[in-house]
PDB file of N, CA and C in Angstrom:
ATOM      1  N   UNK A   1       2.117   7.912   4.778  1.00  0.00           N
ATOM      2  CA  UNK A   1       2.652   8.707   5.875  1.00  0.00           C
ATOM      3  C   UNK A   1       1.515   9.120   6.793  1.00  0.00           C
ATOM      4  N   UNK A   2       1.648   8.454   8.124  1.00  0.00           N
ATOM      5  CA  UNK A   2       0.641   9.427   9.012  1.00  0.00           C
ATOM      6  C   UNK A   2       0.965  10.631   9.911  1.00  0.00           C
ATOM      7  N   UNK A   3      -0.004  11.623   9.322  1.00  0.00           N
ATOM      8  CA  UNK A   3       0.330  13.252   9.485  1.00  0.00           C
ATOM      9  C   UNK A   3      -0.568  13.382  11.062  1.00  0.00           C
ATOM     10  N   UNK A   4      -0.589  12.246  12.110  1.00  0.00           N
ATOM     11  CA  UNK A   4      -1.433  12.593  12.826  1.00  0.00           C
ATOM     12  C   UNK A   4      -0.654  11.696  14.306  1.00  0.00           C
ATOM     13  N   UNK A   5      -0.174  12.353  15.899  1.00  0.00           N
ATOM     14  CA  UNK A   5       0.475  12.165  16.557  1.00  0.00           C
ATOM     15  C   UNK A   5      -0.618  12.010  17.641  1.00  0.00           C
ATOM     16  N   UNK A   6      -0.916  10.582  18.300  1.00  0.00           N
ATOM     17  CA  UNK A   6      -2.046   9.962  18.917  1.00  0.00           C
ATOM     18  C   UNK A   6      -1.625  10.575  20.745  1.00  0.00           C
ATOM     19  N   UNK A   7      -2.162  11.121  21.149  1.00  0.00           N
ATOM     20  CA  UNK A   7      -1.906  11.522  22.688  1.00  0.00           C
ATOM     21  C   UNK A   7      -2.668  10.102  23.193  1.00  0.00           C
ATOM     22  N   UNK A   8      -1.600   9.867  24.336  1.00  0.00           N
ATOM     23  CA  UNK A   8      -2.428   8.673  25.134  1.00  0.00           C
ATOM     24  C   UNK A   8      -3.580   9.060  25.972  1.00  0.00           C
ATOM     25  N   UNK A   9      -5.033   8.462  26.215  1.00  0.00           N
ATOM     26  CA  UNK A   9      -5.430   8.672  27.304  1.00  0.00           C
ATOM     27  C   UNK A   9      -4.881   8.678  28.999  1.00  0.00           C
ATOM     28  N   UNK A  10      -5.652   9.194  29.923  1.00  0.00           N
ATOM     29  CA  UNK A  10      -5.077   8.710  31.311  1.00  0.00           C
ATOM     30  C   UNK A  10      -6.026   7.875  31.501  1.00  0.00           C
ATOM     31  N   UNK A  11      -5.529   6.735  32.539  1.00  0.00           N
ATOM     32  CA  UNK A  11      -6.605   5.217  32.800  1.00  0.00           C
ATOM     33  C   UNK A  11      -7.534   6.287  33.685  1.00  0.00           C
ATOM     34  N   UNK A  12      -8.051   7.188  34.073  1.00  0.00           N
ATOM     35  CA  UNK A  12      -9.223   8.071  34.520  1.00  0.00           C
ATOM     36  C   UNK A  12      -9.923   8.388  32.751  1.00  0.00           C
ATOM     37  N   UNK A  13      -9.303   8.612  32.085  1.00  0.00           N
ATOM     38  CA  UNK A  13     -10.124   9.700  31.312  1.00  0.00           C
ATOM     39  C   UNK A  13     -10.778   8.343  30.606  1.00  0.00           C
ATOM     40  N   UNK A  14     -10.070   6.864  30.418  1.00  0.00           N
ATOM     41  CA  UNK A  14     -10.570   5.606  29.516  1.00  0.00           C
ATOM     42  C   UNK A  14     -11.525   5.069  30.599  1.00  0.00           C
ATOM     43  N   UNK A  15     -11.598   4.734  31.978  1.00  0.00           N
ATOM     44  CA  UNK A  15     -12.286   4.468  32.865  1.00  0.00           C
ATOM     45  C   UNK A  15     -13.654   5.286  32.906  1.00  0.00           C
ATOM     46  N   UNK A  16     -13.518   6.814  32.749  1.00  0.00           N
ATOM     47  CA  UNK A  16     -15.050   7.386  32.579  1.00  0.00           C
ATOM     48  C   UNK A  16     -15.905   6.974  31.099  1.00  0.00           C
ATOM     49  N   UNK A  17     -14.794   6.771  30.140  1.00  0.00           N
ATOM     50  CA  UNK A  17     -15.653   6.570  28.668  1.00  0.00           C
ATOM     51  C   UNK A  17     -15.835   5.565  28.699  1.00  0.00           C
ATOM     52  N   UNK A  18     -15.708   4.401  29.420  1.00  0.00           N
ATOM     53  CA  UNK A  18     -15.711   2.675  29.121  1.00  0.00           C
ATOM     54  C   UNK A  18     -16.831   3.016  29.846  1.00  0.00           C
ATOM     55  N   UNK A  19     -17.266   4.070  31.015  1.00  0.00           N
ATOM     56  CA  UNK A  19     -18.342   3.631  31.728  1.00  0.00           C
ATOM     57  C   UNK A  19     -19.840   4.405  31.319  1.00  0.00           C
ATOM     58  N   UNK A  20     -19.459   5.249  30.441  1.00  0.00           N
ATOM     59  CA  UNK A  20     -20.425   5.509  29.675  1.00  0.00           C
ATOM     60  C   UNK A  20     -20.847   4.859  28.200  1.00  0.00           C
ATOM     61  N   UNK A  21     -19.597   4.232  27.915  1.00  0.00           N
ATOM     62  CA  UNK A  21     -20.234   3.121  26.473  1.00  0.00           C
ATOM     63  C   UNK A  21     -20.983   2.322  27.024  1.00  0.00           C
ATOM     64  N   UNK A  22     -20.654   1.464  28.194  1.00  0.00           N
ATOM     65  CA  UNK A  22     -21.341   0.563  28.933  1.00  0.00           C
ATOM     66  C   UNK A  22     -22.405   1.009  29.371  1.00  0.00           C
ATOM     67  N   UNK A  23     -22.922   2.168  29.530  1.00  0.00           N
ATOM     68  CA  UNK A  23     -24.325   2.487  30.581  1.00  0.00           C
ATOM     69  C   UNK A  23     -25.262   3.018  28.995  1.00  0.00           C
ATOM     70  N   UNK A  24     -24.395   3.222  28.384  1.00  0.00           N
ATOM     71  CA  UNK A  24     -25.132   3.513  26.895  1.00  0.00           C
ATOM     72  C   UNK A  24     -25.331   2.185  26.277  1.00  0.00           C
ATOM     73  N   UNK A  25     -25.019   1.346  26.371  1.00  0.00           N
ATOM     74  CA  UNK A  25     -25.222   0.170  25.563  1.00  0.00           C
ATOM     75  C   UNK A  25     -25.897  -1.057  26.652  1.00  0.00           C
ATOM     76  N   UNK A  26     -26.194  -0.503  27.192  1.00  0.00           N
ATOM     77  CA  UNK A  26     -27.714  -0.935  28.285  1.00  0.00           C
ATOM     78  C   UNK A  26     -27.227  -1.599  29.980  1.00  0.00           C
ATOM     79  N   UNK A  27     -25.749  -1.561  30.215  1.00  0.00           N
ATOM     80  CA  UNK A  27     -24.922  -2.652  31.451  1.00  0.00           C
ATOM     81  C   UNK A  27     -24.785  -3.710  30.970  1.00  0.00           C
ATOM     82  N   UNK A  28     -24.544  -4.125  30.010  1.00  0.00           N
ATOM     83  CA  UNK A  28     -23.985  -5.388  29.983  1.00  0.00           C
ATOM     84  C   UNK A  28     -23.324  -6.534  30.920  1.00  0.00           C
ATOM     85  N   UNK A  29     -23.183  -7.416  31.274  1.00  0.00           N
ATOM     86  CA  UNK A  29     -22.429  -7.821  32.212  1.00  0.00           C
ATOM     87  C   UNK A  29     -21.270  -8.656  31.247  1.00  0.00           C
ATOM     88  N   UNK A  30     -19.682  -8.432  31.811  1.00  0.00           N
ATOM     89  CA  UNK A  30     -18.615  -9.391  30.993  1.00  0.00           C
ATOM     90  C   UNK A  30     -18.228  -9.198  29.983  1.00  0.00           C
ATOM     91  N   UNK A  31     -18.212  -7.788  29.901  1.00  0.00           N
ATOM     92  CA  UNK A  31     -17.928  -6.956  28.828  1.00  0.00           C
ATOM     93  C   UNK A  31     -17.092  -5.842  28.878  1.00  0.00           C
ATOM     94  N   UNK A  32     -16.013  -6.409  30.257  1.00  0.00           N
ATOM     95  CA  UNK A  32     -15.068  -4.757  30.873  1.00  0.00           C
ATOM     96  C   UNK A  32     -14.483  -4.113  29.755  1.00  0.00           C
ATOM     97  N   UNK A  33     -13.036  -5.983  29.597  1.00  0.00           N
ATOM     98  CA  UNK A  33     -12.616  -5.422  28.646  1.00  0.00           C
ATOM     99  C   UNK A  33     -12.766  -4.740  27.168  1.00  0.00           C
ATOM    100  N   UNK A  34     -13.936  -5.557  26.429  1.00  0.00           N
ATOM    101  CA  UNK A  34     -14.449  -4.757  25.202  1.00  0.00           C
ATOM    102  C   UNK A  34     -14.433  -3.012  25.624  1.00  0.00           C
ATOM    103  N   UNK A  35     -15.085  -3.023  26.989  1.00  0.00           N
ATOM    104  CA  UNK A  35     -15.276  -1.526  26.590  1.00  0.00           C
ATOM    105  C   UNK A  35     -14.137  -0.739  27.021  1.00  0.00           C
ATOM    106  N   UNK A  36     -13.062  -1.315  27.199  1.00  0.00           N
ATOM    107  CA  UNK A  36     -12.079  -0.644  28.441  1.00  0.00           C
ATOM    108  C   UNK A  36     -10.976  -0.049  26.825  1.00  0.00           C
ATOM    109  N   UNK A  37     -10.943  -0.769  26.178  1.00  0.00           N
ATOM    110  CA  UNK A  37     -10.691  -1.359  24.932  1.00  0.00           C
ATOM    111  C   UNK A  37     -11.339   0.012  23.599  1.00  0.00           C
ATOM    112  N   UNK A  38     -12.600  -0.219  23.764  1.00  0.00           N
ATOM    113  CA  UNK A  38     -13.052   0.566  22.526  1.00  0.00           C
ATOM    114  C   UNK A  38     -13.166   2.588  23.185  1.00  0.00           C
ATOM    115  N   UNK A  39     -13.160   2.352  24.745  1.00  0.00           N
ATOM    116  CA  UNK A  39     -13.137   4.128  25.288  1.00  0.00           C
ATOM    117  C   UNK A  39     -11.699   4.235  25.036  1.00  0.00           C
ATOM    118  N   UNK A  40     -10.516   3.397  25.102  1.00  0.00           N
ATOM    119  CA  UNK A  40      -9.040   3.889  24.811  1.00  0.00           C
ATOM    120  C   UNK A  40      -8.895   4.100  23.455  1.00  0.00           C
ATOM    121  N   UNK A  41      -9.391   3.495  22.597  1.00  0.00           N
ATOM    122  CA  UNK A  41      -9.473   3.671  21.091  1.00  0.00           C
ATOM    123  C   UNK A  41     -10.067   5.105  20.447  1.00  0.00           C
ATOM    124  N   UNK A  42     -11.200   5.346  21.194  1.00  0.00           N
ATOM    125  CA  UNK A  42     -12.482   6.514  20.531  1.00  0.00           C
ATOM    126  C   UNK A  42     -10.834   7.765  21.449  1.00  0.00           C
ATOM    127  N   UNK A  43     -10.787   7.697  22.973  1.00  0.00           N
ATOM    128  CA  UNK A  43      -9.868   8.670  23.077  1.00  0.00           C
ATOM    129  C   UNK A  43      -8.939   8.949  22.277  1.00  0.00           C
ATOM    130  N   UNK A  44      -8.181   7.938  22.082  1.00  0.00           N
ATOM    131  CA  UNK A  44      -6.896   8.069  21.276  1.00  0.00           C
ATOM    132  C   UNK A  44      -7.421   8.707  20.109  1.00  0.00           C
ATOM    133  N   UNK A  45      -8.398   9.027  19.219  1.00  0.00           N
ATOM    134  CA  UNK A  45      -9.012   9.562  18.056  1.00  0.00           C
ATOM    135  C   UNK A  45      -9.122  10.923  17.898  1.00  0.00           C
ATOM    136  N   UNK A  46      -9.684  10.636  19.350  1.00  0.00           N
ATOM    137  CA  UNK A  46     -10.677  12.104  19.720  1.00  0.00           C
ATOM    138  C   UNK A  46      -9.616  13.473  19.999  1.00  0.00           C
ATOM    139  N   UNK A  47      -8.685  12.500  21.151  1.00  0.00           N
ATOM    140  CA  UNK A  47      -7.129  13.655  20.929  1.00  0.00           C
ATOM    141  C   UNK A  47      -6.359  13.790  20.112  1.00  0.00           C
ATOM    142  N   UNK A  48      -6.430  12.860  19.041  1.00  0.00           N
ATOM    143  CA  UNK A  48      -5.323  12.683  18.050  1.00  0.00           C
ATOM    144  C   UNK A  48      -4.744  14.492  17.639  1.00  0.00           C
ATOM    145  N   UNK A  49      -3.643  14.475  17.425  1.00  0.00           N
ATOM    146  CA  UNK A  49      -2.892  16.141  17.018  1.00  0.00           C
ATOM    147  C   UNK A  49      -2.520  15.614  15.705  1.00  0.00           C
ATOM    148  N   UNK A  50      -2.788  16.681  15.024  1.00  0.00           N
ATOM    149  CA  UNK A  50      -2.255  16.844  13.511  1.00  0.00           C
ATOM    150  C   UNK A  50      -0.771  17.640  13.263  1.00  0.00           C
ATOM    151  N   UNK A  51      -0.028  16.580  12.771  1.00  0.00           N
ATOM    152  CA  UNK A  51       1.608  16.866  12.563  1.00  0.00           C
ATOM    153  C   UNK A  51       1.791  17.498  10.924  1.00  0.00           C
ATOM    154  N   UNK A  52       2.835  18.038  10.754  1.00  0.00           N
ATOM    155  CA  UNK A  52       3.548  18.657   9.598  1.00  0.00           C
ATOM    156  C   UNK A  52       2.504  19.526   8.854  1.00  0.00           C
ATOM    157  N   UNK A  53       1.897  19.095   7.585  1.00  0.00           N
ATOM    158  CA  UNK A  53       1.249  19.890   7.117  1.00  0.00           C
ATOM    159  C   UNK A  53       0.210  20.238   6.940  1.00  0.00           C
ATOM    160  N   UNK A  54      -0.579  18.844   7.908  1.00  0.00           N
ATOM    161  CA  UNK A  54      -2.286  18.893   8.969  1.00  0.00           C
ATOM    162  C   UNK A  54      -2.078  20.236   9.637  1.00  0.00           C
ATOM    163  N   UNK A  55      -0.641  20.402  10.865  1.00  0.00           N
ATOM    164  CA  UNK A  55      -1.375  21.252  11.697  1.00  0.00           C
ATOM    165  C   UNK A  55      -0.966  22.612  11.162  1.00  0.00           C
ATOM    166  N   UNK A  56       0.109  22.856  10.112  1.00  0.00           N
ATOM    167  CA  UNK A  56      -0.140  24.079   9.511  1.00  0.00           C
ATOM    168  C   UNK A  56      -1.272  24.312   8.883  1.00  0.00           C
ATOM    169  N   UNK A  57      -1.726  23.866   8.061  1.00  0.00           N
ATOM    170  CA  UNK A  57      -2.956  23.909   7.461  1.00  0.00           C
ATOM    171  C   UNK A  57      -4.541  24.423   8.517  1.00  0.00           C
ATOM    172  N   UNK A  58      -4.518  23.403   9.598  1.00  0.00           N
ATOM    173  CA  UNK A  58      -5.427  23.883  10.960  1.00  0.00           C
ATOM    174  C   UNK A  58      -4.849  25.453  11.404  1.00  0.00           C
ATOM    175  N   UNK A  59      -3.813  25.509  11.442  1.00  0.00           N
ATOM    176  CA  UNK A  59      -3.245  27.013  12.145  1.00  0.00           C
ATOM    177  C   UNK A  59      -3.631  28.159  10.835  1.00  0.00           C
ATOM    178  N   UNK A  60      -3.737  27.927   9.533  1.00  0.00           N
ATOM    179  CA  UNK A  60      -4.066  28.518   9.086  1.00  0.00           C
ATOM    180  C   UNK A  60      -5.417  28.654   8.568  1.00  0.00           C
ATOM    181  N   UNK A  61      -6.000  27.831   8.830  1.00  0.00           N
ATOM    182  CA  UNK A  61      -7.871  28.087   8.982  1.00  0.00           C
ATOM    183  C   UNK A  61      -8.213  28.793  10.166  1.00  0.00           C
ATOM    184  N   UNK A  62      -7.257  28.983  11.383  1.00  0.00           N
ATOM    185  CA  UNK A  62      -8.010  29.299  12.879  1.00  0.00           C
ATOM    186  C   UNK A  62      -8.583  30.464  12.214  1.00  0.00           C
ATOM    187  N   UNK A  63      -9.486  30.710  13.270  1.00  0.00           N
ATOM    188  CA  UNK A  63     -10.278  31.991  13.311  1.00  0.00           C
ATOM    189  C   UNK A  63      -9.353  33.093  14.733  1.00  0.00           C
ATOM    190  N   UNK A  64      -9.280  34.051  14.109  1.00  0.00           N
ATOM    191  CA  UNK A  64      -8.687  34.825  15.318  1.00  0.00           C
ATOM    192  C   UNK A  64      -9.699  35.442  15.832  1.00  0.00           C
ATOM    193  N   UNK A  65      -9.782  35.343  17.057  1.00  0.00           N
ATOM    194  CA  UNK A  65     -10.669  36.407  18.058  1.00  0.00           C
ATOM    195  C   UNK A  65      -9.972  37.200  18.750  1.00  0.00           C
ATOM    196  N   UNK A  66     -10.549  38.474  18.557  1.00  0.00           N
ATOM    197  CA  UNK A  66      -9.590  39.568  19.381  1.00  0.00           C
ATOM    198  C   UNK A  66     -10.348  38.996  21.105  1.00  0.00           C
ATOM    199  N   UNK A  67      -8.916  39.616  21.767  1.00  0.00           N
ATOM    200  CA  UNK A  67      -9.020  39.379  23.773  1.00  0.00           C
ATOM    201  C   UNK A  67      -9.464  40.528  23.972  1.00  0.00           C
ATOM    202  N   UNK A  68     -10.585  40.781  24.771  1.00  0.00           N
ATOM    203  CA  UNK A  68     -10.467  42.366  25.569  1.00  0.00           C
ATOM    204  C   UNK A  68      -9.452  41.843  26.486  1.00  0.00           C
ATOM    205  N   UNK A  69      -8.911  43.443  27.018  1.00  0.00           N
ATOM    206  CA  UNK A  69      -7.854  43.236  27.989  1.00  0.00           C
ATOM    207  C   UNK A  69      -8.388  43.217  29.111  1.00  0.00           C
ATOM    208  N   UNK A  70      -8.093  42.466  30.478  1.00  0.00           N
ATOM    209  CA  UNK A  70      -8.797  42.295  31.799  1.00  0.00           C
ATOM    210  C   UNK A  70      -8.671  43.769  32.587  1.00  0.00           C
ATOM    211  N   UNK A  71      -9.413  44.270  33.226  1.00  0.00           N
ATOM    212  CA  UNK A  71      -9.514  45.713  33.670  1.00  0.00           C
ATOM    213  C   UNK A  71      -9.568  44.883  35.379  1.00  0.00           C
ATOM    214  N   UNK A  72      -8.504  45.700  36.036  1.00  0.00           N
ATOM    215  CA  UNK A  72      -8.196  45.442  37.254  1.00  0.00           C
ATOM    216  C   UNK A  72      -8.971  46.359  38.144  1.00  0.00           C
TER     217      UNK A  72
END
């Protein structure tokens, strides 16, 4: 069973990470798709949400921080 619900990237948010795998892995030339490919993959990871008893489990580790209240 996978306890984990993949948010899609937007072709902006896979377009900036393809262009930093690529400038990290020296410019390659002819290599769009590989990287167009492996920044939609690492996103899809990176947002992944945890379903059923992942994200209870996360909700019950949070840390609560008290808010000061905003003074007008």
């Amino acid at each position: 069973m996978n306890d984990t619900l993949h948010i899609e990237p937007t072709e902006e948010q896979i377009q900036k990470e393809a262009y930093y795998l690529w400038h990290a892995d020296g410019c390659p030339s002819g290599r769009d798709l590989d990287y167009w490919l492996a920044a939609k993959e690492l996103l899809r990871h990176r947002h992944a949400r945890p379903t059923g008893a992942k994200r209870r489990r996360a909700r019950a580790d949070a840390v609560a921080v008290p808010i000061e209240p905003r003074v007008s």
